[in-house]
PDB file of N, CA and C in Angstrom:
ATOM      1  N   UNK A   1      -9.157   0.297  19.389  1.00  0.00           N
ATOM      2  CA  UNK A   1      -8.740   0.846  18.115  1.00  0.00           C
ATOM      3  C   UNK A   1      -9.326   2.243  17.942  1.00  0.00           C
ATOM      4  N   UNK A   2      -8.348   3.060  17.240  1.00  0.00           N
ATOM      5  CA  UNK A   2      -8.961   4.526  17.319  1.00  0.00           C
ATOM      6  C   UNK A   2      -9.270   4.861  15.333  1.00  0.00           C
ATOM      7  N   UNK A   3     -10.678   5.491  15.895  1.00  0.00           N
ATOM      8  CA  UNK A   3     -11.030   5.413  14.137  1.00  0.00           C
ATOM      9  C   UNK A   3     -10.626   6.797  14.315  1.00  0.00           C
ATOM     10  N   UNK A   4      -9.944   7.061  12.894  1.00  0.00           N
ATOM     11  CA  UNK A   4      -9.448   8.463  12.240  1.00  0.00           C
ATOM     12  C   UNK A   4     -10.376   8.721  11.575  1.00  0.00           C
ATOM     13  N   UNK A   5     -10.902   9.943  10.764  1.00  0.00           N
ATOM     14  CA  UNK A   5     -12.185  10.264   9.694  1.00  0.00           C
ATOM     15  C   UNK A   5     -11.104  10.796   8.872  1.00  0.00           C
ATOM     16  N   UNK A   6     -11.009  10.192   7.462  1.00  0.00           N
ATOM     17  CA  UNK A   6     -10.349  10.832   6.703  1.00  0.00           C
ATOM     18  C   UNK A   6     -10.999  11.929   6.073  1.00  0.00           C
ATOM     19  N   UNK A   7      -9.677  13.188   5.971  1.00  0.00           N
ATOM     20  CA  UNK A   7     -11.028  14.365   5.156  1.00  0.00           C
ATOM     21  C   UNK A   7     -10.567  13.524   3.521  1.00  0.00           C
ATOM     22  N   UNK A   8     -11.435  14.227   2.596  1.00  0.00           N
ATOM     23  CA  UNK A   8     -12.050  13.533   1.167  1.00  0.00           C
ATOM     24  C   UNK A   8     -11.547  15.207   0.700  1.00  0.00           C
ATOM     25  N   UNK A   9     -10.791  14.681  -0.467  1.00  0.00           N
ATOM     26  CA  UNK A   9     -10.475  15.700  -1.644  1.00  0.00           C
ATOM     27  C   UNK A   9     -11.465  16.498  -2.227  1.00  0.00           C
ATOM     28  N   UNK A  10     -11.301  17.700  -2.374  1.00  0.00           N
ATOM     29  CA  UNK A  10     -11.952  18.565  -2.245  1.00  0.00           C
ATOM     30  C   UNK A  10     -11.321  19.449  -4.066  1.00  0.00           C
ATOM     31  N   UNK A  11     -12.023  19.948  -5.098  1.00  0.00           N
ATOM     32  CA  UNK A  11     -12.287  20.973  -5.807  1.00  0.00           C
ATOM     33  C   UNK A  11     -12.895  22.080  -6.427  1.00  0.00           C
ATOM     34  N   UNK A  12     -12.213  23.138  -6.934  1.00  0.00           N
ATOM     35  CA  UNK A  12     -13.216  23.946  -7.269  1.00  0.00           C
ATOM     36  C   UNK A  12     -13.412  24.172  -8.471  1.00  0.00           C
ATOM     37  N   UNK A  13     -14.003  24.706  -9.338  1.00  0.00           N
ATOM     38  CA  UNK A  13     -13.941  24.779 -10.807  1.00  0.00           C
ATOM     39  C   UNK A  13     -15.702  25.452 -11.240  1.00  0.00           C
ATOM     40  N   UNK A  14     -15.510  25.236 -12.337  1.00  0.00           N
ATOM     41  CA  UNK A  14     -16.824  25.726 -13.279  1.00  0.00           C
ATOM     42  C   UNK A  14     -17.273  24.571 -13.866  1.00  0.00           C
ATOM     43  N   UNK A  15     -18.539  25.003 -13.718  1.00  0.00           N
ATOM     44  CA  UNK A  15     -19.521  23.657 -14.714  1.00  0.00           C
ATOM     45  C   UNK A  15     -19.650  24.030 -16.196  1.00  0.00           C
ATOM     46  N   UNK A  16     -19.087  22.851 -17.250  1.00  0.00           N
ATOM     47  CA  UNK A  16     -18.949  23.165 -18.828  1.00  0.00           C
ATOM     48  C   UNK A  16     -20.071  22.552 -18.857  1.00  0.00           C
ATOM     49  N   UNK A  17     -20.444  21.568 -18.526  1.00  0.00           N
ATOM     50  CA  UNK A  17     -22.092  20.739 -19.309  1.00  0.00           C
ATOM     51  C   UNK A  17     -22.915  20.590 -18.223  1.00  0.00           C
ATOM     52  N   UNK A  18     -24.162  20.511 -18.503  1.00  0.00           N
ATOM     53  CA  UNK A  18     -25.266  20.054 -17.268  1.00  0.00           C
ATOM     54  C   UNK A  18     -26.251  19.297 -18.207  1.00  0.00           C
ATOM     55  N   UNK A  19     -26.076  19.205 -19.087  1.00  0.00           N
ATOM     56  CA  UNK A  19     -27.055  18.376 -20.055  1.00  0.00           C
ATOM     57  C   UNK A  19     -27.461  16.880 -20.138  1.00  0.00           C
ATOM     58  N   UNK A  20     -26.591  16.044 -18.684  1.00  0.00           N
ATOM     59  CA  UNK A  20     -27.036  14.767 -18.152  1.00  0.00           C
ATOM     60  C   UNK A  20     -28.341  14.937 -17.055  1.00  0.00           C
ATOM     61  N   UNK A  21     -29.113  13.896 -17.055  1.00  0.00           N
ATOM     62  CA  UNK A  21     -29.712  13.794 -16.120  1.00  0.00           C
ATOM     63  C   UNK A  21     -28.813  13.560 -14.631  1.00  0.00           C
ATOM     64  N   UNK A  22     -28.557  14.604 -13.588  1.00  0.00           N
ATOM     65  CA  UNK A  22     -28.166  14.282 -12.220  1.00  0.00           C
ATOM     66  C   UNK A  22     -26.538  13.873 -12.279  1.00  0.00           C
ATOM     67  N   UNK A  23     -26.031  14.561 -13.327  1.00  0.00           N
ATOM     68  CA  UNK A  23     -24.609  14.526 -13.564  1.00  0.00           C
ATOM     69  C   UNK A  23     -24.274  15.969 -13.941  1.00  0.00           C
ATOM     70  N   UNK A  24     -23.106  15.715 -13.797  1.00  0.00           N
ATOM     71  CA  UNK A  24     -22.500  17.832 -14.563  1.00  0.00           C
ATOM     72  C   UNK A  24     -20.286  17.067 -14.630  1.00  0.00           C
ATOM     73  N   UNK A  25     -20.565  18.155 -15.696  1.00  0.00           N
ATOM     74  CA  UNK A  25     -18.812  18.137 -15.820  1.00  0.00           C
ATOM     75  C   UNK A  25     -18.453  19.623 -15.559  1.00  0.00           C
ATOM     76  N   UNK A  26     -17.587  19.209 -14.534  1.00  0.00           N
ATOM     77  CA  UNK A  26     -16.616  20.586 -14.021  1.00  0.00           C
ATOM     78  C   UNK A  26     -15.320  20.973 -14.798  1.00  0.00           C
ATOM     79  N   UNK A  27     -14.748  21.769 -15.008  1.00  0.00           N
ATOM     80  CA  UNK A  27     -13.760  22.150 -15.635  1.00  0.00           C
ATOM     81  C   UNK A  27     -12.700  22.280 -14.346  1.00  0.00           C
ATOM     82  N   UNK A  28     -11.810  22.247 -14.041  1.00  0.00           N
ATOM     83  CA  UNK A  28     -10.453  22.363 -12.225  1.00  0.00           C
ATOM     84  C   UNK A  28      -9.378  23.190 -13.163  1.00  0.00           C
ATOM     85  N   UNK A  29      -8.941  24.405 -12.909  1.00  0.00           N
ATOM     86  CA  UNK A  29      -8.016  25.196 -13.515  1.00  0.00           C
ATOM     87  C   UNK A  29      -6.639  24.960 -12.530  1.00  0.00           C
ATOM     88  N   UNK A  30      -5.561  24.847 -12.731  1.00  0.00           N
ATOM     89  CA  UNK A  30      -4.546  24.990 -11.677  1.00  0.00           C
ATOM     90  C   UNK A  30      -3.733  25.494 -12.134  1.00  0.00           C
ATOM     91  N   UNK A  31      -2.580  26.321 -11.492  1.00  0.00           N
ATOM     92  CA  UNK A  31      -1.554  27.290 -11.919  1.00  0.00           C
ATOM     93  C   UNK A  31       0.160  26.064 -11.521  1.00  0.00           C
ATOM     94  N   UNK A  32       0.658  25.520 -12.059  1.00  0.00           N
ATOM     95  CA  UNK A  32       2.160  24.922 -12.087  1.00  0.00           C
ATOM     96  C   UNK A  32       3.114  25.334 -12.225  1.00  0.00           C
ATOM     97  N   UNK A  33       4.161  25.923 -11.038  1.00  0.00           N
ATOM     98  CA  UNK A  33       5.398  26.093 -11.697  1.00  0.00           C
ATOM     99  C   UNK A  33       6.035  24.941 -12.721  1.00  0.00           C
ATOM    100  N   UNK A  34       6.725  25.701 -13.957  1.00  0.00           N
ATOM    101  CA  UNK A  34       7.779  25.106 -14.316  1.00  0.00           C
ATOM    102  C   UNK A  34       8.778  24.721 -13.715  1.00  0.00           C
ATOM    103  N   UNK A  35       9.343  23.165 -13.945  1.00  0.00           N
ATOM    104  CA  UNK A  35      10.381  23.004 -12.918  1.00  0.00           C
ATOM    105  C   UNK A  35      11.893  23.591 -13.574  1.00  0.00           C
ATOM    106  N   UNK A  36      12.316  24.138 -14.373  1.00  0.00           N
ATOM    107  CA  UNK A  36      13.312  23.863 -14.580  1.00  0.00           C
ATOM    108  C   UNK A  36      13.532  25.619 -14.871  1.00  0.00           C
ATOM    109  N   UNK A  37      12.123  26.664 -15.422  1.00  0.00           N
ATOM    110  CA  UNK A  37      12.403  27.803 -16.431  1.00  0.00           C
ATOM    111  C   UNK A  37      11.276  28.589 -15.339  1.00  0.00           C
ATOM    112  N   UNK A  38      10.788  27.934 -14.316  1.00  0.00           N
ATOM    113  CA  UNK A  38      10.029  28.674 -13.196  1.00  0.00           C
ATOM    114  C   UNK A  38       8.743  29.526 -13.851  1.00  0.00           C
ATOM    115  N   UNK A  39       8.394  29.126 -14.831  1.00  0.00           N
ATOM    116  CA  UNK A  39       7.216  30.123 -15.493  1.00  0.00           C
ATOM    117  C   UNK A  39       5.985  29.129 -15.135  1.00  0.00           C
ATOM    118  N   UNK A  40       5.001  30.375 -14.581  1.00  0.00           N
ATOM    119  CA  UNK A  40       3.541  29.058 -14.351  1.00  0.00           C
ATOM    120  C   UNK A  40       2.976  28.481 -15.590  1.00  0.00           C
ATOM    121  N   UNK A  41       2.515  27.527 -15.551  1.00  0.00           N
ATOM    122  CA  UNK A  41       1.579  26.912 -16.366  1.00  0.00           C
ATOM    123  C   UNK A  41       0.080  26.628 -16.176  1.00  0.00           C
ATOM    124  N   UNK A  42      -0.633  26.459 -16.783  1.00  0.00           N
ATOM    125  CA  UNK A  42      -1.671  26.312 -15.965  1.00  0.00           C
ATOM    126  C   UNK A  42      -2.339  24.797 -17.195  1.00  0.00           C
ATOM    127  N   UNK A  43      -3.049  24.289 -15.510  1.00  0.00           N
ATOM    128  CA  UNK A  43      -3.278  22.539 -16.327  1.00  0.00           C
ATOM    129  C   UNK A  43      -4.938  22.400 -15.621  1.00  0.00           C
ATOM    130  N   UNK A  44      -5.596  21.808 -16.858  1.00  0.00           N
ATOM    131  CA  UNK A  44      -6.787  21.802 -16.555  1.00  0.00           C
ATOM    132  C   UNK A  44      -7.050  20.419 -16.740  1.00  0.00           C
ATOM    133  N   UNK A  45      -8.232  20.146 -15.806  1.00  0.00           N
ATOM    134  CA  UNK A  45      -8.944  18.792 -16.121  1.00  0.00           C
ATOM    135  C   UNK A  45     -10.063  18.872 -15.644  1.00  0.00           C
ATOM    136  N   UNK A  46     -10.648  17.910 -16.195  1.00  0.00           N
ATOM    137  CA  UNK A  46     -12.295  17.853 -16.378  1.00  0.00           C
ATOM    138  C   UNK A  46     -12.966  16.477 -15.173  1.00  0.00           C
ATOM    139  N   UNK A  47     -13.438  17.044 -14.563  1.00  0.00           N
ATOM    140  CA  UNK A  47     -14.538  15.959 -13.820  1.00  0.00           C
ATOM    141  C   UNK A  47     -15.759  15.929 -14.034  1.00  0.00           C
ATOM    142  N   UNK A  48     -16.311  14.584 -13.945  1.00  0.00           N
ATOM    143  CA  UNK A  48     -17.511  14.630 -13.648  1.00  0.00           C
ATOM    144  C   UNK A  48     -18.364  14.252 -12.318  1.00  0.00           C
ATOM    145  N   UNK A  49     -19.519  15.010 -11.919  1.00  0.00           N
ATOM    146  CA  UNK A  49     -19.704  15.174 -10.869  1.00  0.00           C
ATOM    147  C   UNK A  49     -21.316  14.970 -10.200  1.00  0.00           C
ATOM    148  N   UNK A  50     -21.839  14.231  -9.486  1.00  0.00           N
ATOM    149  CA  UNK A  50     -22.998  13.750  -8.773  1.00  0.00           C
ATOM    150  C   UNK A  50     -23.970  15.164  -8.451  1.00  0.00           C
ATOM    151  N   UNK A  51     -24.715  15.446  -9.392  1.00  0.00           N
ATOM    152  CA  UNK A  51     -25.885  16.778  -8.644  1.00  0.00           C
ATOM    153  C   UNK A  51     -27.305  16.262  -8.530  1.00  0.00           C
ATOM    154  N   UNK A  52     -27.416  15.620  -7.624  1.00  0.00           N
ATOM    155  CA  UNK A  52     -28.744  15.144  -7.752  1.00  0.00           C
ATOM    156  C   UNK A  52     -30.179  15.702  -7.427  1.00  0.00           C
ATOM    157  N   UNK A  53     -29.822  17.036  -6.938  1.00  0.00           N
ATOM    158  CA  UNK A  53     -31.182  18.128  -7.450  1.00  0.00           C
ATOM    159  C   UNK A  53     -31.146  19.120  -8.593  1.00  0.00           C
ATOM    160  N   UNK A  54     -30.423  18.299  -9.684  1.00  0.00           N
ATOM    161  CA  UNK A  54     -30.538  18.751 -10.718  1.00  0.00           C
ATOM    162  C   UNK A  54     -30.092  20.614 -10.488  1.00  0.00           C
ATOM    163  N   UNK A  55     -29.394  21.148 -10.140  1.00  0.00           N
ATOM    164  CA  UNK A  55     -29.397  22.530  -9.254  1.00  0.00           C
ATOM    165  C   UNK A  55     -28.585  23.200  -9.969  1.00  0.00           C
ATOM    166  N   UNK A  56     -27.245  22.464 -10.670  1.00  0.00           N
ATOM    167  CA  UNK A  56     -26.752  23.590 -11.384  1.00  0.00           C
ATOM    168  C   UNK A  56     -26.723  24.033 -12.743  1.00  0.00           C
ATOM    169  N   UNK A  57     -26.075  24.805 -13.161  1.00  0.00           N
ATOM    170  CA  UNK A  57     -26.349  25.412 -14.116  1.00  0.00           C
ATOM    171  C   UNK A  57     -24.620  25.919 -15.487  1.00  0.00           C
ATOM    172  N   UNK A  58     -24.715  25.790 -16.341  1.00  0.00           N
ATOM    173  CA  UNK A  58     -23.238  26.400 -16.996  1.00  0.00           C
ATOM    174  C   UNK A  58     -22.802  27.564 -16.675  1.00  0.00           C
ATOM    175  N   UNK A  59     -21.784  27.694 -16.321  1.00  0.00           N
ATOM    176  CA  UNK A  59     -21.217  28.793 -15.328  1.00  0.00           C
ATOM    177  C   UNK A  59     -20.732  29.095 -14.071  1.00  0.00           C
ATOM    178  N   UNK A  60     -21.878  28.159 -13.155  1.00  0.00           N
ATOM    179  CA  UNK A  60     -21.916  27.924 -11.735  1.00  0.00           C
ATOM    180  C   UNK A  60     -20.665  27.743 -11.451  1.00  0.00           C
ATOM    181  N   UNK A  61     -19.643  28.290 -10.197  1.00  0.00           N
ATOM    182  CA  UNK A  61     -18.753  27.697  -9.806  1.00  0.00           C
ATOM    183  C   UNK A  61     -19.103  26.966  -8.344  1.00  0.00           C
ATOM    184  N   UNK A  62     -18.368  25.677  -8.187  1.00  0.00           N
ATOM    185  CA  UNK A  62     -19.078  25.006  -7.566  1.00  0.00           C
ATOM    186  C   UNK A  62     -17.582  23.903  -7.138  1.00  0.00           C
ATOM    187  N   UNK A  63     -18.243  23.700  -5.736  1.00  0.00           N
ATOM    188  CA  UNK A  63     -16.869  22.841  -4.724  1.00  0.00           C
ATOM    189  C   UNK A  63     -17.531  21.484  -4.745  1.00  0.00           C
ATOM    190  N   UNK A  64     -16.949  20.741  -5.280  1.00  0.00           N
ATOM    191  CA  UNK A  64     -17.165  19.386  -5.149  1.00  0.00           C
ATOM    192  C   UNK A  64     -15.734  18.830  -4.243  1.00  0.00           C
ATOM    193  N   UNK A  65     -16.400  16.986  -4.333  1.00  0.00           N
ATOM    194  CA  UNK A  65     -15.752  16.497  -3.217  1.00  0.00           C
ATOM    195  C   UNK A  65     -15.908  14.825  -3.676  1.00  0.00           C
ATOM    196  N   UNK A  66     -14.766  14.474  -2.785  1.00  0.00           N
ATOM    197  CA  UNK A  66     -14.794  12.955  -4.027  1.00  0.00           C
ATOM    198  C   UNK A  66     -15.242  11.677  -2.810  1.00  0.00           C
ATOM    199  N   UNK A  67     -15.928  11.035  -3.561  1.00  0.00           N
ATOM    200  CA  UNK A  67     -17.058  10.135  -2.962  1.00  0.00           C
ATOM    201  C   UNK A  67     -16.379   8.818  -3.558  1.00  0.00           C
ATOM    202  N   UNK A  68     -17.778   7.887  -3.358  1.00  0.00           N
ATOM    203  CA  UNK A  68     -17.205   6.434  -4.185  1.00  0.00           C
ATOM    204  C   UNK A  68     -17.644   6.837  -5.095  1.00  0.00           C
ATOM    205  N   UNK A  69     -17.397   5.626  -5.813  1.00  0.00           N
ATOM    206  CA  UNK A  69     -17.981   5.389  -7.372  1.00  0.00           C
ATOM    207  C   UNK A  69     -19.120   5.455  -7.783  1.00  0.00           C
ATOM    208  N   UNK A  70     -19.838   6.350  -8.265  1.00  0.00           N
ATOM    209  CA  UNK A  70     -20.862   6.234  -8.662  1.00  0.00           C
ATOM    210  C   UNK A  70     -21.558   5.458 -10.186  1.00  0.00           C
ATOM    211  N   UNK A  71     -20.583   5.580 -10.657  1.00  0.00           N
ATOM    212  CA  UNK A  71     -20.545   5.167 -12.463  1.00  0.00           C
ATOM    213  C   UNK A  71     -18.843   4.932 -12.699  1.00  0.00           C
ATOM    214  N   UNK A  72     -18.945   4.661 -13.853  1.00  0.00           N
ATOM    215  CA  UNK A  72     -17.830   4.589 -14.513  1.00  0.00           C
ATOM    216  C   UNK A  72     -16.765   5.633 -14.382  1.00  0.00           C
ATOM    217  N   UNK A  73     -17.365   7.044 -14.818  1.00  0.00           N
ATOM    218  CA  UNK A  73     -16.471   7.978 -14.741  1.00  0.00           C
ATOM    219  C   UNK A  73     -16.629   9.243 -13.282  1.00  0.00           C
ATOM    220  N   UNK A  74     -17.759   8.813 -13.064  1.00  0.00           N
ATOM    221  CA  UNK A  74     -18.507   9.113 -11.772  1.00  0.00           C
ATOM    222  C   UNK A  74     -17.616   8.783 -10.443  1.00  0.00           C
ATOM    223  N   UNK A  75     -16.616   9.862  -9.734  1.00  0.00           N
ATOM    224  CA  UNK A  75     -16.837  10.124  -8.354  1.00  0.00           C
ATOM    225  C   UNK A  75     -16.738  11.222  -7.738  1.00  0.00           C
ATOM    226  N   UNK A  76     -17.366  11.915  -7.941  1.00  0.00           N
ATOM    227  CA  UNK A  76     -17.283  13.008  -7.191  1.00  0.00           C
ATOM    228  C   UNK A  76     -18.866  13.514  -7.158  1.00  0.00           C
ATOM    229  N   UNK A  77     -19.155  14.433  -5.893  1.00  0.00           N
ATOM    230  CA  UNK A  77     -20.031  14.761  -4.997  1.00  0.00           C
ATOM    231  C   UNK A  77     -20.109  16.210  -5.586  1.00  0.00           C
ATOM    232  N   UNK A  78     -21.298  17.087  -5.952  1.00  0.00           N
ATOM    233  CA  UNK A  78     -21.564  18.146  -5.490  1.00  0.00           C
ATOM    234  C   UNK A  78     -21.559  18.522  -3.908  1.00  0.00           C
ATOM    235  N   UNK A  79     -20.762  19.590  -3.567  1.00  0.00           N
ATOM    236  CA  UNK A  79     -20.694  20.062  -1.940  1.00  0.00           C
ATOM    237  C   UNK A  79     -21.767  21.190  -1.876  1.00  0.00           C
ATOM    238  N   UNK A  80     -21.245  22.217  -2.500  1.00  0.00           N
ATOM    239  CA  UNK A  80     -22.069  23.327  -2.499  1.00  0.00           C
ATOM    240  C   UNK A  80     -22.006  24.031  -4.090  1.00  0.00           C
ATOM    241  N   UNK A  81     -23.077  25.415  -4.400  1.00  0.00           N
ATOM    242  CA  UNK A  81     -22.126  26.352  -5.210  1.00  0.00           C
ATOM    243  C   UNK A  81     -21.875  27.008  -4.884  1.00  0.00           C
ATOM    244  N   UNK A  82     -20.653  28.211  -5.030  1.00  0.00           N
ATOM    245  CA  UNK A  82     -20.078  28.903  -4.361  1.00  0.00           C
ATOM    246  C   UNK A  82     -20.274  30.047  -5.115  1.00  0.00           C
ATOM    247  N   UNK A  83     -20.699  30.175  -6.251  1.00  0.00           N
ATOM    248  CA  UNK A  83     -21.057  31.598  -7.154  1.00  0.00           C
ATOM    249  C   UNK A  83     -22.353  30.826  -8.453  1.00  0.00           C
ATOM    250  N   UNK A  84     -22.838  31.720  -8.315  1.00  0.00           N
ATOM    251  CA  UNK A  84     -23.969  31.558  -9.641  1.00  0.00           C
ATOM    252  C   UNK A  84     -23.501  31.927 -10.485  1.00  0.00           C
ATOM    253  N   UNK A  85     -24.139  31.793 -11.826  1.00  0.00           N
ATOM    254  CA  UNK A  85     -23.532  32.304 -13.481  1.00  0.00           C
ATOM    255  C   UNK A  85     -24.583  33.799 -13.162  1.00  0.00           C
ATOM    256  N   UNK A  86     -24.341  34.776 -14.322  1.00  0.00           N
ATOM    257  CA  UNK A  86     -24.892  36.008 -14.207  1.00  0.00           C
ATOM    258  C   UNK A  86     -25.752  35.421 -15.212  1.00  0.00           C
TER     259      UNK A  86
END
């Protein structure tokens, strides 16, 4: 039998809260065509996300990555950050 490694979903976004212990909520911006009038839209949603050296900060943009379950609303992984806040 041949094992495949699945790659794991991957986002980018900004951190709105860090005010959990070893948790953070990301903000994910995306741009949508309209299907019908072709004008973009843009659709946001909110994750929350596993930082367990406490590391980031509001502002941070930062690539997470989706794991198991950690909690309830909990799956996703801090990967890296990819920009600091000024």
């Amino acid at each position: 039998m041949s094992e495949e490694k699945k790659t794991r979903k991957t986002r980018q976004g900004a951190v709105i809260s860090n005010a959990m212990d070893k948790s953070i909520v990301i903000l994910v911006e995306r741009k949508v065509r309209h299907k019908l009038y072709g004008k973009f839209i843009r659709r946001r949603v909110k994750y929350m996300a596993h930082d367990p050296a406490n590391e980031c900060n509001v502002g941070d943009i930062v690539l997470i990555e989706e794991c198991r379950p950690l909690s309830r609303n909990k799956c996703w992984r801090v990967k890296n950050i990819v920009q600091r806040a000024a």
